[in-house]
PDB file of N, CA and C in Angstrom:
ATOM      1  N   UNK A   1      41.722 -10.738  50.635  1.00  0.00           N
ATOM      2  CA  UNK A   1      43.149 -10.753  50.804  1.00  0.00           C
ATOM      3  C   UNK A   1      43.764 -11.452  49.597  1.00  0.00           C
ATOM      4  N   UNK A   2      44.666 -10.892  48.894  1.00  0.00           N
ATOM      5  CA  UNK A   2      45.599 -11.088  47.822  1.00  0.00           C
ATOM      6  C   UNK A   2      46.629 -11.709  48.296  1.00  0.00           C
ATOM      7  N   UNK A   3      47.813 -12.431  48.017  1.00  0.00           N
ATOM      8  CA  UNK A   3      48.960 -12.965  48.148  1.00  0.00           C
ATOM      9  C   UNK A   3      49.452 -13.370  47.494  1.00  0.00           C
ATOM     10  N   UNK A   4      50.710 -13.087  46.626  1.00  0.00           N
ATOM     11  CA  UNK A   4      51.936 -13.954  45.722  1.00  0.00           C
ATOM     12  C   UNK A   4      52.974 -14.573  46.223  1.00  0.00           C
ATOM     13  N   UNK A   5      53.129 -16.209  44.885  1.00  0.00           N
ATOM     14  CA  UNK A   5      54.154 -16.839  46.123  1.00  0.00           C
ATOM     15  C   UNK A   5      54.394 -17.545  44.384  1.00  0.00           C
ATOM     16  N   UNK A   6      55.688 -17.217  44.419  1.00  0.00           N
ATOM     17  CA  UNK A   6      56.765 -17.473  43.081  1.00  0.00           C
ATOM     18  C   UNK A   6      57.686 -19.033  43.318  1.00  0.00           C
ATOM     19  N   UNK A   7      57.635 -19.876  42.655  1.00  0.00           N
ATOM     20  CA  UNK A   7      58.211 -21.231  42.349  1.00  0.00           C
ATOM     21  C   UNK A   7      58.665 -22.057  41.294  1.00  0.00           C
ATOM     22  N   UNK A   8      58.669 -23.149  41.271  1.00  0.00           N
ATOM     23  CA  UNK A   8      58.556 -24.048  40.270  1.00  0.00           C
ATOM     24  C   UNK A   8      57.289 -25.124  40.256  1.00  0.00           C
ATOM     25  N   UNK A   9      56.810 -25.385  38.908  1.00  0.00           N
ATOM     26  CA  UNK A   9      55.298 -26.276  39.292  1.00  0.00           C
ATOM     27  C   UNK A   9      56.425 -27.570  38.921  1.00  0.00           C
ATOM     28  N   UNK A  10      55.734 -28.469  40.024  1.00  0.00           N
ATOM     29  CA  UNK A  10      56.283 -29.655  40.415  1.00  0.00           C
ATOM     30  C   UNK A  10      55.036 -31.001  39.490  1.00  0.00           C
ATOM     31  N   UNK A  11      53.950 -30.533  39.526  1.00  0.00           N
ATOM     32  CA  UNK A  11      52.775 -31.145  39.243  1.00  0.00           C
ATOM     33  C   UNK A  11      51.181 -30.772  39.009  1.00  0.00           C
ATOM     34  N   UNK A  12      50.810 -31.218  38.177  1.00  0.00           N
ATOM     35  CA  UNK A  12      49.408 -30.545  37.527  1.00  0.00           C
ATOM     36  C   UNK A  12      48.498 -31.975  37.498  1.00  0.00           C
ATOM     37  N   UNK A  13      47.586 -31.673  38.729  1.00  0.00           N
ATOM     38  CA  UNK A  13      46.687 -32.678  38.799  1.00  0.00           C
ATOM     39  C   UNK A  13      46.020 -32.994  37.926  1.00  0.00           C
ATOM     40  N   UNK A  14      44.738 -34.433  38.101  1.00  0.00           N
ATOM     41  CA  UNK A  14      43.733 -34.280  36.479  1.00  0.00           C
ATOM     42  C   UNK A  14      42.697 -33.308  36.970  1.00  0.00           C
ATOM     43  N   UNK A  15      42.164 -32.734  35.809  1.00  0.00           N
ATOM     44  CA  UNK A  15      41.180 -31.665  36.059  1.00  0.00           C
ATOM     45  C   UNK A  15      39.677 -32.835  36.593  1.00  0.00           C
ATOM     46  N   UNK A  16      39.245 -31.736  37.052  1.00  0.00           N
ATOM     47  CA  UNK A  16      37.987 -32.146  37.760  1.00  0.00           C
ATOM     48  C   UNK A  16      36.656 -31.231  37.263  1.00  0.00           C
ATOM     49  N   UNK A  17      35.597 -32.014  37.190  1.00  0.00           N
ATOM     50  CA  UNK A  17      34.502 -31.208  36.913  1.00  0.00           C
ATOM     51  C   UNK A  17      33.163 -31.674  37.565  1.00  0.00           C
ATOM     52  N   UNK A  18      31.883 -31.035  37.252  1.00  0.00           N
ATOM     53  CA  UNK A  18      30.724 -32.249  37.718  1.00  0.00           C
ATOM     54  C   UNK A  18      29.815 -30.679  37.806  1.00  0.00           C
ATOM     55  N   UNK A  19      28.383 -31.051  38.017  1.00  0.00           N
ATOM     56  CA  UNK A  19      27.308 -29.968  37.597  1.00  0.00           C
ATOM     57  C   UNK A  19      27.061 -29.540  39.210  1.00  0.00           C
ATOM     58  N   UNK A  20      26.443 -28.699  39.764  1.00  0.00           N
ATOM     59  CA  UNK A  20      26.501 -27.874  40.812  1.00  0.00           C
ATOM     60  C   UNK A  20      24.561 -27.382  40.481  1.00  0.00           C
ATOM     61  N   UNK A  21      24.189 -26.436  41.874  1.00  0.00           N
ATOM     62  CA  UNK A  21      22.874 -25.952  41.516  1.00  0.00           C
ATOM     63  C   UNK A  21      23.476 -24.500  40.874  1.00  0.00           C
ATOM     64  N   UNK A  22      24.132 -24.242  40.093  1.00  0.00           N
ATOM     65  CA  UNK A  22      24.483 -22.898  39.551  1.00  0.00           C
ATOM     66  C   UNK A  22      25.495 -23.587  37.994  1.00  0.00           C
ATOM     67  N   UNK A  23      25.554 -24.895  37.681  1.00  0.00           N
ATOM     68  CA  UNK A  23      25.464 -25.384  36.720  1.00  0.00           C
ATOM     69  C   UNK A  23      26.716 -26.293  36.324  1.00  0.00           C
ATOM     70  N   UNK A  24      27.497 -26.019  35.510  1.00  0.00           N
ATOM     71  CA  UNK A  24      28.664 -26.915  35.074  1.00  0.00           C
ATOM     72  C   UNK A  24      29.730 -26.486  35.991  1.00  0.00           C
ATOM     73  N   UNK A  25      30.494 -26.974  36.512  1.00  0.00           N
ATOM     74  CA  UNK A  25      32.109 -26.255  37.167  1.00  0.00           C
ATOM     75  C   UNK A  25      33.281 -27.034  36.908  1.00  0.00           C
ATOM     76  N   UNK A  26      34.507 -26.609  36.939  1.00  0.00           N
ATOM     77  CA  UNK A  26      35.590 -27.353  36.668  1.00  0.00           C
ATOM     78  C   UNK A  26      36.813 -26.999  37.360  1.00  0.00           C
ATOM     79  N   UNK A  27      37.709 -27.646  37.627  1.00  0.00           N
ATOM     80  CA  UNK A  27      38.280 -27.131  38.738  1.00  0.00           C
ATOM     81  C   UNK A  27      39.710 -28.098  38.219  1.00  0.00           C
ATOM     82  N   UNK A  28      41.369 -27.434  38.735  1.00  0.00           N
ATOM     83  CA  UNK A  28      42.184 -28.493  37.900  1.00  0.00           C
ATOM     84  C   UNK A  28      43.217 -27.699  39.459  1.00  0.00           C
ATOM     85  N   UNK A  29      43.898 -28.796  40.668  1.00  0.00           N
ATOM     86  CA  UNK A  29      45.095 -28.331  40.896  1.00  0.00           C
ATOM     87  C   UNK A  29      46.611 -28.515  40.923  1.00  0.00           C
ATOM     88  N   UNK A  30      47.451 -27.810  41.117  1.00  0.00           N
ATOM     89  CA  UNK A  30      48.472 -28.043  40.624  1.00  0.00           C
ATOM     90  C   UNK A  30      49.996 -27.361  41.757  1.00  0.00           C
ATOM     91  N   UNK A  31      51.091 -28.106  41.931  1.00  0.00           N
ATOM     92  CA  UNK A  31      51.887 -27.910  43.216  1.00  0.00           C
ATOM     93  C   UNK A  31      52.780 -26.891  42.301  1.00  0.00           C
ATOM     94  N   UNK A  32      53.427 -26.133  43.755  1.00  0.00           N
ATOM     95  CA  UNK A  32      54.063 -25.051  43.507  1.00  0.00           C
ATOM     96  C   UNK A  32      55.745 -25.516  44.306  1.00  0.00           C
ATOM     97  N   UNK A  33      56.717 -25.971  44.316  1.00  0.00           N
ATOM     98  CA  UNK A  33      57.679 -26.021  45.158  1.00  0.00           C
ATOM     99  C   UNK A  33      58.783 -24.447  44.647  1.00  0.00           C
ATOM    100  N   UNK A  34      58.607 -23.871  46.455  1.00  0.00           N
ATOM    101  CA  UNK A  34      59.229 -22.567  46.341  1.00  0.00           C
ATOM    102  C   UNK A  34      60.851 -22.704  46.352  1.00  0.00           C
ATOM    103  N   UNK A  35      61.490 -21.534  46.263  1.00  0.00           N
ATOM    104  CA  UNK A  35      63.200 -21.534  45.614  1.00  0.00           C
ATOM    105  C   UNK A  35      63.605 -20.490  47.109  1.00  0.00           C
ATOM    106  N   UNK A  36      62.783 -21.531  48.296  1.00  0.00           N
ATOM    107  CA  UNK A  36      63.685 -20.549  49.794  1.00  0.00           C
ATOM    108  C   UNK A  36      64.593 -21.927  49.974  1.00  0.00           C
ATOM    109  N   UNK A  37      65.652 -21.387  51.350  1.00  0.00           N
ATOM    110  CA  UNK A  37      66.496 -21.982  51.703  1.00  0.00           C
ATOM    111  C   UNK A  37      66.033 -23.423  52.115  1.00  0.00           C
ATOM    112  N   UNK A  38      65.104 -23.358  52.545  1.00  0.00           N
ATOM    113  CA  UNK A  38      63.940 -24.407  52.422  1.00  0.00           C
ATOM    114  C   UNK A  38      63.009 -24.879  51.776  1.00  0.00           C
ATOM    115  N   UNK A  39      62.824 -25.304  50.915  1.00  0.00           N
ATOM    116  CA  UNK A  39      61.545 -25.434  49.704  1.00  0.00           C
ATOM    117  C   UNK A  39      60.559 -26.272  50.262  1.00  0.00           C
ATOM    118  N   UNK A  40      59.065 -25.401  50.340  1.00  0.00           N
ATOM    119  CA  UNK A  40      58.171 -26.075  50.475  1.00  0.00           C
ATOM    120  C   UNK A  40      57.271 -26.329  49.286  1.00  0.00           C
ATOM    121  N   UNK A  41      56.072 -26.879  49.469  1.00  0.00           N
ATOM    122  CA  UNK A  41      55.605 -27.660  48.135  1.00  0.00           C
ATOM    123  C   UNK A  41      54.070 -26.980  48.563  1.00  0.00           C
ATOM    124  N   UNK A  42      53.512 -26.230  47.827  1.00  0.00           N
ATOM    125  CA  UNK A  42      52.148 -25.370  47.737  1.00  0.00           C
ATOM    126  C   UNK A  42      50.675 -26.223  46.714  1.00  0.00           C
ATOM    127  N   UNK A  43      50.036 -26.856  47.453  1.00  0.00           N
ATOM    128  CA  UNK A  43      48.810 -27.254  46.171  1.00  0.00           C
ATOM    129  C   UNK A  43      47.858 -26.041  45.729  1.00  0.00           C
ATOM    130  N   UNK A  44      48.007 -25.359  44.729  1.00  0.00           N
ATOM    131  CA  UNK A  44      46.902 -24.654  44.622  1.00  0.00           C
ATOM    132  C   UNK A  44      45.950 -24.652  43.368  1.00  0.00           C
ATOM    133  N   UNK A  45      44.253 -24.243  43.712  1.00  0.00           N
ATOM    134  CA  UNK A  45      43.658 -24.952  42.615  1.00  0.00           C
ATOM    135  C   UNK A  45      43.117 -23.363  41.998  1.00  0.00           C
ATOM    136  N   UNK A  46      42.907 -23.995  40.560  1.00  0.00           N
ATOM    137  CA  UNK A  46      42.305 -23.002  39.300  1.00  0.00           C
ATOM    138  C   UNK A  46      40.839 -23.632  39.088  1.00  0.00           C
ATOM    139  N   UNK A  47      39.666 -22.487  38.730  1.00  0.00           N
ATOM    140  CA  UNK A  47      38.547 -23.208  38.813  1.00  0.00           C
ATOM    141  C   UNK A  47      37.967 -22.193  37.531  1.00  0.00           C
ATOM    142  N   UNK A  48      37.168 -22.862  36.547  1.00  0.00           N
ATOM    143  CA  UNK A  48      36.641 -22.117  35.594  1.00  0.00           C
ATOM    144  C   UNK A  48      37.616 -21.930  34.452  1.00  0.00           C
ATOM    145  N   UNK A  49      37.471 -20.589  33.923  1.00  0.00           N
ATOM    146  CA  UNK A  49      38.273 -20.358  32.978  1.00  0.00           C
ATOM    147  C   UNK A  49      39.997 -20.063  33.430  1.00  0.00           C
ATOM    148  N   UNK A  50      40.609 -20.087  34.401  1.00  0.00           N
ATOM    149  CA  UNK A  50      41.442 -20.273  34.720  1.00  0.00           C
ATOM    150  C   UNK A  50      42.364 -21.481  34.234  1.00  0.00           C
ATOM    151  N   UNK A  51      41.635 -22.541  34.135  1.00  0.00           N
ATOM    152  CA  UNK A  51      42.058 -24.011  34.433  1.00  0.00           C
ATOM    153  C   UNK A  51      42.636 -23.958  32.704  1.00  0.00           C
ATOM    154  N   UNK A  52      42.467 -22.714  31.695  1.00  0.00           N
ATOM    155  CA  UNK A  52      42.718 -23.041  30.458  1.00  0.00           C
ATOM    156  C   UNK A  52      43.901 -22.320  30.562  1.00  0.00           C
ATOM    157  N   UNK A  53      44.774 -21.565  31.229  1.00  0.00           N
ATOM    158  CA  UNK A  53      46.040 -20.947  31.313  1.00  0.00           C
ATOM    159  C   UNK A  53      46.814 -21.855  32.147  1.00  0.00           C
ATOM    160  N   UNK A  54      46.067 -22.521  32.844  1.00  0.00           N
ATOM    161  CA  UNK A  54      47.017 -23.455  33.769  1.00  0.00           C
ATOM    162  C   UNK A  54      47.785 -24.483  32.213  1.00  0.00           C
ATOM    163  N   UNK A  55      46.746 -25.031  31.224  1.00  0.00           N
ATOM    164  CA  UNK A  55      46.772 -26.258  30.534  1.00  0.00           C
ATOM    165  C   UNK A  55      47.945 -25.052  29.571  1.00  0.00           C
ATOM    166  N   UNK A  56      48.140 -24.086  29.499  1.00  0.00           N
ATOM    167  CA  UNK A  56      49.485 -23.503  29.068  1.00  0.00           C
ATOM    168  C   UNK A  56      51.167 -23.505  29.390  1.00  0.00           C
ATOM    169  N   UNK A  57      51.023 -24.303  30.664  1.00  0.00           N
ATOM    170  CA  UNK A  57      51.897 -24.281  31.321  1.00  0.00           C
ATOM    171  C   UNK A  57      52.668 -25.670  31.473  1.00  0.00           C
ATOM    172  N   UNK A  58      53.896 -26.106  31.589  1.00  0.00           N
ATOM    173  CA  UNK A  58      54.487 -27.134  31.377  1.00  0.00           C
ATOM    174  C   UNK A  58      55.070 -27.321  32.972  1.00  0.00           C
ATOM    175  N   UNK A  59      55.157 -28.660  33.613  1.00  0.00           N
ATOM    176  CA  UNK A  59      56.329 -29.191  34.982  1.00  0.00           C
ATOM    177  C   UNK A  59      57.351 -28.409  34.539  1.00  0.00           C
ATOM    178  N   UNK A  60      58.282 -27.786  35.491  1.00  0.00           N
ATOM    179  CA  UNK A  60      59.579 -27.388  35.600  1.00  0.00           C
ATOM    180  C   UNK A  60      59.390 -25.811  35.515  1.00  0.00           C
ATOM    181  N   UNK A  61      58.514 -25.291  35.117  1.00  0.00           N
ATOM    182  CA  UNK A  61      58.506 -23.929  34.695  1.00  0.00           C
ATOM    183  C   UNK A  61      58.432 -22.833  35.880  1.00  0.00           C
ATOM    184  N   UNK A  62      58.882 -21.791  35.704  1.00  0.00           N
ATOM    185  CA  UNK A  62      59.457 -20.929  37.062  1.00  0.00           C
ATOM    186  C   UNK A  62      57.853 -19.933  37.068  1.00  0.00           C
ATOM    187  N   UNK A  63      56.873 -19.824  37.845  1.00  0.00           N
ATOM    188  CA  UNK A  63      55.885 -18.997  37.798  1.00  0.00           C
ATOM    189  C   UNK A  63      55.601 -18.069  39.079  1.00  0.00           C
ATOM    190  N   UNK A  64      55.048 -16.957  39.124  1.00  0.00           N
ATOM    191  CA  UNK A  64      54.152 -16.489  39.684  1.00  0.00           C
ATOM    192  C   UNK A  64      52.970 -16.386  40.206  1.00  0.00           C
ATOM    193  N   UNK A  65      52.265 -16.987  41.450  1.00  0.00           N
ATOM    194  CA  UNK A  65      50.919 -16.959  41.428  1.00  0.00           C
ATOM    195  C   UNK A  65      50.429 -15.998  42.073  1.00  0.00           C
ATOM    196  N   UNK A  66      49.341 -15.244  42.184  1.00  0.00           N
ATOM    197  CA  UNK A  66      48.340 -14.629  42.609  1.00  0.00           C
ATOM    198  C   UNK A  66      47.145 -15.303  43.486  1.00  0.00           C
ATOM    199  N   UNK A  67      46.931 -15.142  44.306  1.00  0.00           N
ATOM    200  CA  UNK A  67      45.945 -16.141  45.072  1.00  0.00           C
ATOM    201  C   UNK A  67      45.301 -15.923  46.414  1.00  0.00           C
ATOM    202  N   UNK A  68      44.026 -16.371  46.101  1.00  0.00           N
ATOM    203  CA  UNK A  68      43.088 -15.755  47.892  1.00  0.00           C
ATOM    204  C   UNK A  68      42.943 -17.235  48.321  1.00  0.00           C
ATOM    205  N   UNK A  69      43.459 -16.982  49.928  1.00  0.00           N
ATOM    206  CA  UNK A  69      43.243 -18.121  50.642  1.00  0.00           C
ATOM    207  C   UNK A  69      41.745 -18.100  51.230  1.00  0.00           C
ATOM    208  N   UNK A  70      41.221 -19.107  51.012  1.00  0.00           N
ATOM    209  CA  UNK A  70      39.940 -19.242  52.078  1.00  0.00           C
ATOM    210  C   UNK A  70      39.937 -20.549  52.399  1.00  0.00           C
ATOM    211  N   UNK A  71      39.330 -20.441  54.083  1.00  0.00           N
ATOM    212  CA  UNK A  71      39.193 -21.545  54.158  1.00  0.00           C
ATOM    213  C   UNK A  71      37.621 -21.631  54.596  1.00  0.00           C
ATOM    214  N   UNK A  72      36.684 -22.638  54.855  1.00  0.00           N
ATOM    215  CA  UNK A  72      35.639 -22.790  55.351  1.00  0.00           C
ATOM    216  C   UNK A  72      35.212 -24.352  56.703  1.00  0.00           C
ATOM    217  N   UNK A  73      34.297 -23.797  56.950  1.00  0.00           N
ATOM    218  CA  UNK A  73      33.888 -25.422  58.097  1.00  0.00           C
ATOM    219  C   UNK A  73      33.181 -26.054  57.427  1.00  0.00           C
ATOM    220  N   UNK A  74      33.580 -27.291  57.593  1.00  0.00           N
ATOM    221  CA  UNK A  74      32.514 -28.723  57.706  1.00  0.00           C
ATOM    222  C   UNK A  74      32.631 -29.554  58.240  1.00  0.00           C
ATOM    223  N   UNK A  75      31.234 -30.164  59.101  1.00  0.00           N
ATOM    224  CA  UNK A  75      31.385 -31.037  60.633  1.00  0.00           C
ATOM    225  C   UNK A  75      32.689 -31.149  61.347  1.00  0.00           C
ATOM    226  N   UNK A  76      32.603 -29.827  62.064  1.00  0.00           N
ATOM    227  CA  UNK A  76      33.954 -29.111  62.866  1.00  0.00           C
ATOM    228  C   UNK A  76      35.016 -28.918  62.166  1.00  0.00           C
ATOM    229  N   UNK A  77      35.342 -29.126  61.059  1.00  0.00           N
ATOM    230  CA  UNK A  77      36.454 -29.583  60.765  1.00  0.00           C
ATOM    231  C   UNK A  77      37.023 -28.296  59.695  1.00  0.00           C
ATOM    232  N   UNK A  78      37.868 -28.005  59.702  1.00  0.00           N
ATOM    233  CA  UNK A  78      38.192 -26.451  58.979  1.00  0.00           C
ATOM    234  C   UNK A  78      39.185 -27.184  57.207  1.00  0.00           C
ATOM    235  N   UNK A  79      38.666 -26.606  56.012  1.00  0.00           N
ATOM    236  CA  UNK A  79      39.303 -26.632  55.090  1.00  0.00           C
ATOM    237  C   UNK A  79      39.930 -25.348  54.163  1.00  0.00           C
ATOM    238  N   UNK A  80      41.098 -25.445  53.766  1.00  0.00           N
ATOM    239  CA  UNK A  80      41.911 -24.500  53.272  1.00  0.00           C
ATOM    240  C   UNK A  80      42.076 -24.455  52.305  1.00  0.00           C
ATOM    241  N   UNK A  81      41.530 -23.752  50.971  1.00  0.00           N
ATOM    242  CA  UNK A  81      41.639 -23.892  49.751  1.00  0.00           C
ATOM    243  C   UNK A  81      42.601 -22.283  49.113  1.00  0.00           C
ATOM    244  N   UNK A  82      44.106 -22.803  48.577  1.00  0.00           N
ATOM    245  CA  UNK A  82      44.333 -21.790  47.883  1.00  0.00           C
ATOM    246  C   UNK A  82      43.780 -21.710  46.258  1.00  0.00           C
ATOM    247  N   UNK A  83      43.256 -20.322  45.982  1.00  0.00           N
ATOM    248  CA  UNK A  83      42.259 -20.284  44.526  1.00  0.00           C
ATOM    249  C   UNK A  83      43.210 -18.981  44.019  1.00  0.00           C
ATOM    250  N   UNK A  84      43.995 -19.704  42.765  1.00  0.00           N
ATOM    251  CA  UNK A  84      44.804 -18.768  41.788  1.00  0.00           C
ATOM    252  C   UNK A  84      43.724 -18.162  40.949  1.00  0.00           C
ATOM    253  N   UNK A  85      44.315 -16.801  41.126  1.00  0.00           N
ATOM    254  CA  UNK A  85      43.174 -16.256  39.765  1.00  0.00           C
ATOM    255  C   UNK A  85      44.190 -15.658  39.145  1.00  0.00           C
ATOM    256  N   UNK A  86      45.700 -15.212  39.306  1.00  0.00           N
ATOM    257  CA  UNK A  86      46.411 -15.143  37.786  1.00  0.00           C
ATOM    258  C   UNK A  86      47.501 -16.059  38.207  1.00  0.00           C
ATOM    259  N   UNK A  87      48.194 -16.938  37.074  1.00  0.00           N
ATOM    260  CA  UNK A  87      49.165 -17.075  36.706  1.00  0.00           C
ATOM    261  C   UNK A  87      49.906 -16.892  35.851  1.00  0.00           C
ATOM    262  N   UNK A  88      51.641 -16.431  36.310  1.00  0.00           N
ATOM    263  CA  UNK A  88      52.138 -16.101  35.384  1.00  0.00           C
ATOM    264  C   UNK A  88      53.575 -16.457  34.803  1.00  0.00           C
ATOM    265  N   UNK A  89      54.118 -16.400  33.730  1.00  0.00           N
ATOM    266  CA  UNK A  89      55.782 -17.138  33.929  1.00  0.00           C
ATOM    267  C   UNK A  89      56.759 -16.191  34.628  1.00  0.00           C
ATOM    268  N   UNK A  90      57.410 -16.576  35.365  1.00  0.00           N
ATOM    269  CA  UNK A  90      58.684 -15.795  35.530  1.00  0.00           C
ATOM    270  C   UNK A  90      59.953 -15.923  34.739  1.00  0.00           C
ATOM    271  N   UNK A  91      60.868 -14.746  34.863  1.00  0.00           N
ATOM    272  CA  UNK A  91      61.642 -14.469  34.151  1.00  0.00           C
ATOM    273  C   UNK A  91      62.877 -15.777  34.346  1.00  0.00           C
ATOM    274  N   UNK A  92      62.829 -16.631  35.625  1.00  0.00           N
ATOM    275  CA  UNK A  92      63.915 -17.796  35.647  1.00  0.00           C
ATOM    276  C   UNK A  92      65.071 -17.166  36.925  1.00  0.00           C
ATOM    277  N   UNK A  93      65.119 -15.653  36.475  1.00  0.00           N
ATOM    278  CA  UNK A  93      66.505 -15.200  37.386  1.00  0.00           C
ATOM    279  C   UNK A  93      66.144 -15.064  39.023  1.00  0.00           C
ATOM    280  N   UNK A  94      64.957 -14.848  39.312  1.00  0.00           N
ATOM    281  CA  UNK A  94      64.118 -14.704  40.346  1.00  0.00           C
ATOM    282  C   UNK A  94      64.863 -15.963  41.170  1.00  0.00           C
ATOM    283  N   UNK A  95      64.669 -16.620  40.903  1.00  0.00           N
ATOM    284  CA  UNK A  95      64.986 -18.036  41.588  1.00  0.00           C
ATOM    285  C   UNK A  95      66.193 -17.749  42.231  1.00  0.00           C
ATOM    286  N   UNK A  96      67.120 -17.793  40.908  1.00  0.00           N
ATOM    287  CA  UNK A  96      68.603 -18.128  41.283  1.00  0.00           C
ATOM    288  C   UNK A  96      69.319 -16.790  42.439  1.00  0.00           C
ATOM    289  N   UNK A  97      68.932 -15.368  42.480  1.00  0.00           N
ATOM    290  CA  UNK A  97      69.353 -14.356  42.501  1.00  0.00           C
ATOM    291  C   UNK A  97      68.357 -14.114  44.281  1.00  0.00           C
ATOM    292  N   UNK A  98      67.538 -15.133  44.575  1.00  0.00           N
ATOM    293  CA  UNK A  98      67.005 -15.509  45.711  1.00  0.00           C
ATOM    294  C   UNK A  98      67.926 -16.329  46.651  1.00  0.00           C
ATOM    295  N   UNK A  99      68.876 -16.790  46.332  1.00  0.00           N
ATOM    296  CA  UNK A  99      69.763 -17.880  46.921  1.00  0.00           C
ATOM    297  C   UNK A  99      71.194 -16.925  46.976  1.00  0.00           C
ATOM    298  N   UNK A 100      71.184 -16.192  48.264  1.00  0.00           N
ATOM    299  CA  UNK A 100      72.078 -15.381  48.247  1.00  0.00           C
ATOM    300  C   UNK A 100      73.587 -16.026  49.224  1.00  0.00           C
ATOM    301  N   UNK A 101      74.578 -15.809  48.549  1.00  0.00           N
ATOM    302  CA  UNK A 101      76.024 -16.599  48.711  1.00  0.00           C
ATOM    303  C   UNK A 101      76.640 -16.086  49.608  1.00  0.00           C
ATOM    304  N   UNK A 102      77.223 -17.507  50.857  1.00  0.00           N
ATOM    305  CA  UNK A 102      78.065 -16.586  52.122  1.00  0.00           C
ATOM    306  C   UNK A 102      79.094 -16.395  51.880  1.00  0.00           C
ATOM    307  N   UNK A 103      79.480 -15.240  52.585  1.00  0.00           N
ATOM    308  CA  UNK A 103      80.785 -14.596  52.009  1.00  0.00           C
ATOM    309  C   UNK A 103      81.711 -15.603  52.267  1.00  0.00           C
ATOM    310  N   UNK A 104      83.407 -15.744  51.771  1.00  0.00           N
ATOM    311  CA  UNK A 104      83.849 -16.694  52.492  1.00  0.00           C
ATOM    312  C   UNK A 104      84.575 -16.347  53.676  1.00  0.00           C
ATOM    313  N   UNK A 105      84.674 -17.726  54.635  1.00  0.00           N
ATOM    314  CA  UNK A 105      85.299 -17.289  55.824  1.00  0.00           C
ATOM    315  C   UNK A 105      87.031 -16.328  56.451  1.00  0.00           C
ATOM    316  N   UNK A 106      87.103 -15.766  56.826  1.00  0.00           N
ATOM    317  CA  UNK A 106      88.242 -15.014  56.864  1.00  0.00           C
ATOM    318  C   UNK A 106      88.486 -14.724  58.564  1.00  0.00           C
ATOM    319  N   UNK A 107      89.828 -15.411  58.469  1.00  0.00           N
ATOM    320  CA  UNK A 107      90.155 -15.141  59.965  1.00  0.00           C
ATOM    321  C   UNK A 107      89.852 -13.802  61.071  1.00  0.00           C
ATOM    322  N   UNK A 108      90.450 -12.880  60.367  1.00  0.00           N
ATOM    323  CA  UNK A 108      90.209 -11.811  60.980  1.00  0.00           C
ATOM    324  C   UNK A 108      89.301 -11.086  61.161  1.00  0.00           C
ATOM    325  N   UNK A 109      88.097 -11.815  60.942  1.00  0.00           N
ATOM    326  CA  UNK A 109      86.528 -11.747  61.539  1.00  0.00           C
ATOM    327  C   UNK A 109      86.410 -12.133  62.777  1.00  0.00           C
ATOM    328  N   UNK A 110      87.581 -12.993  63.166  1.00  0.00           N
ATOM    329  CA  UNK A 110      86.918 -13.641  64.330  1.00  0.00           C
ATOM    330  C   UNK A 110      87.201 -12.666  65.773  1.00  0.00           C
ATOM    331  N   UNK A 111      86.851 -12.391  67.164  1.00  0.00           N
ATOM    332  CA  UNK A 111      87.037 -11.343  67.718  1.00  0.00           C
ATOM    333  C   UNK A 111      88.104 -12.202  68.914  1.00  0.00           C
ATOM    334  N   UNK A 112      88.967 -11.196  69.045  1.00  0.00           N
ATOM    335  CA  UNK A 112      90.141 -11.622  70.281  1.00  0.00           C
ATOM    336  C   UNK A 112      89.632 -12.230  71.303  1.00  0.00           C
ATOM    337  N   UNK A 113      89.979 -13.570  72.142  1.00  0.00           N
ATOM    338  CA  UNK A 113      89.987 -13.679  73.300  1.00  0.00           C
ATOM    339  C   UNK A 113      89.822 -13.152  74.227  1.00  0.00           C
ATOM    340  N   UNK A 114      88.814 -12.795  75.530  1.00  0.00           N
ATOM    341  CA  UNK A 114      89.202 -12.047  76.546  1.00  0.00           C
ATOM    342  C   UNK A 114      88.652 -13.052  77.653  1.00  0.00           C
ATOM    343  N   UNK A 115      89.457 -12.703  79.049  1.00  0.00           N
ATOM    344  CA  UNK A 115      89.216 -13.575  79.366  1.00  0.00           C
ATOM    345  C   UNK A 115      88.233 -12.890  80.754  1.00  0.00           C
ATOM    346  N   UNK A 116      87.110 -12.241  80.446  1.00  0.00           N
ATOM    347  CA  UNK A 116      85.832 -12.105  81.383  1.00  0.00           C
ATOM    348  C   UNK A 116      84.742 -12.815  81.200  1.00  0.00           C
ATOM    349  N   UNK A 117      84.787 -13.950  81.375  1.00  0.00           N
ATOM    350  CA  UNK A 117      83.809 -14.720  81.618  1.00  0.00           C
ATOM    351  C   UNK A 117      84.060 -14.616  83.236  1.00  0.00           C
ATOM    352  N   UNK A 118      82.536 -15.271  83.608  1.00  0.00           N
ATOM    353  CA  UNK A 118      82.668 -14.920  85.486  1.00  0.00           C
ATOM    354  C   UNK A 118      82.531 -16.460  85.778  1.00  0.00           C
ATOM    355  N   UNK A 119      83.005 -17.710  85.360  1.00  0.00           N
ATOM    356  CA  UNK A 119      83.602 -18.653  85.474  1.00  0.00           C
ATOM    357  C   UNK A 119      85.363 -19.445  85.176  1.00  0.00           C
TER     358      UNK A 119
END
């Protein structure tokens, strides 16, 4: 399963590394806060050669991610790792053109009085 989810990076953790039985690995993550009416804040990590397009990227910048959620068990306990495999910049307008404006209020929207209520 694929999924994109477009924001601003808020923060770029320190990268991480250490040897494995399949050899060197490196791993770097970094928050996503989205541009909904609500903004939530997304950690997601880059592992391998990924982690060198992340180090392209600056706080504040408007991006695109690409990303498979998995999660797995350990001693009962369930973990959720989102893993970007592209990132990309966005164009900036995405954001703003997401935040769509209420019309303004106008009386004669509002609907006549009647008086059937059954109280």
């Amino acid at each position: 399963m694929s999924l994109d989810l477009s924001g601003k990076i808020v923060a770029i953790l320190p990268e991480q590394s250490g040897e494995g039985k399949n050899g060197r690995w490196v791993k770097q993550d970094f928050v996503v806060e989205t541009a909904d009416q609500f903004p939530k804040k997304v950690c997601f990590s880059t592992w391998g050669d990924k982690v060198a397009d992340l180090k392209k990227l600056k706080i504040g910048e408007e991006v695109t991610i690409s990303f498979n959620p998995e999660s797995r068990e350990f001693n009962s306990k369930w973990y959720t790792d989102l893993r970007a495999w592209k990132i990309s910049k966005s164009s900036g307008q995405a954001s703003s053109e997401s935040h769509s404006e209420i019309p303004p209020f106008d009386e004669k929207d509002i609907p006549e009085e009647t008086d059937d209520l059954p109280f």
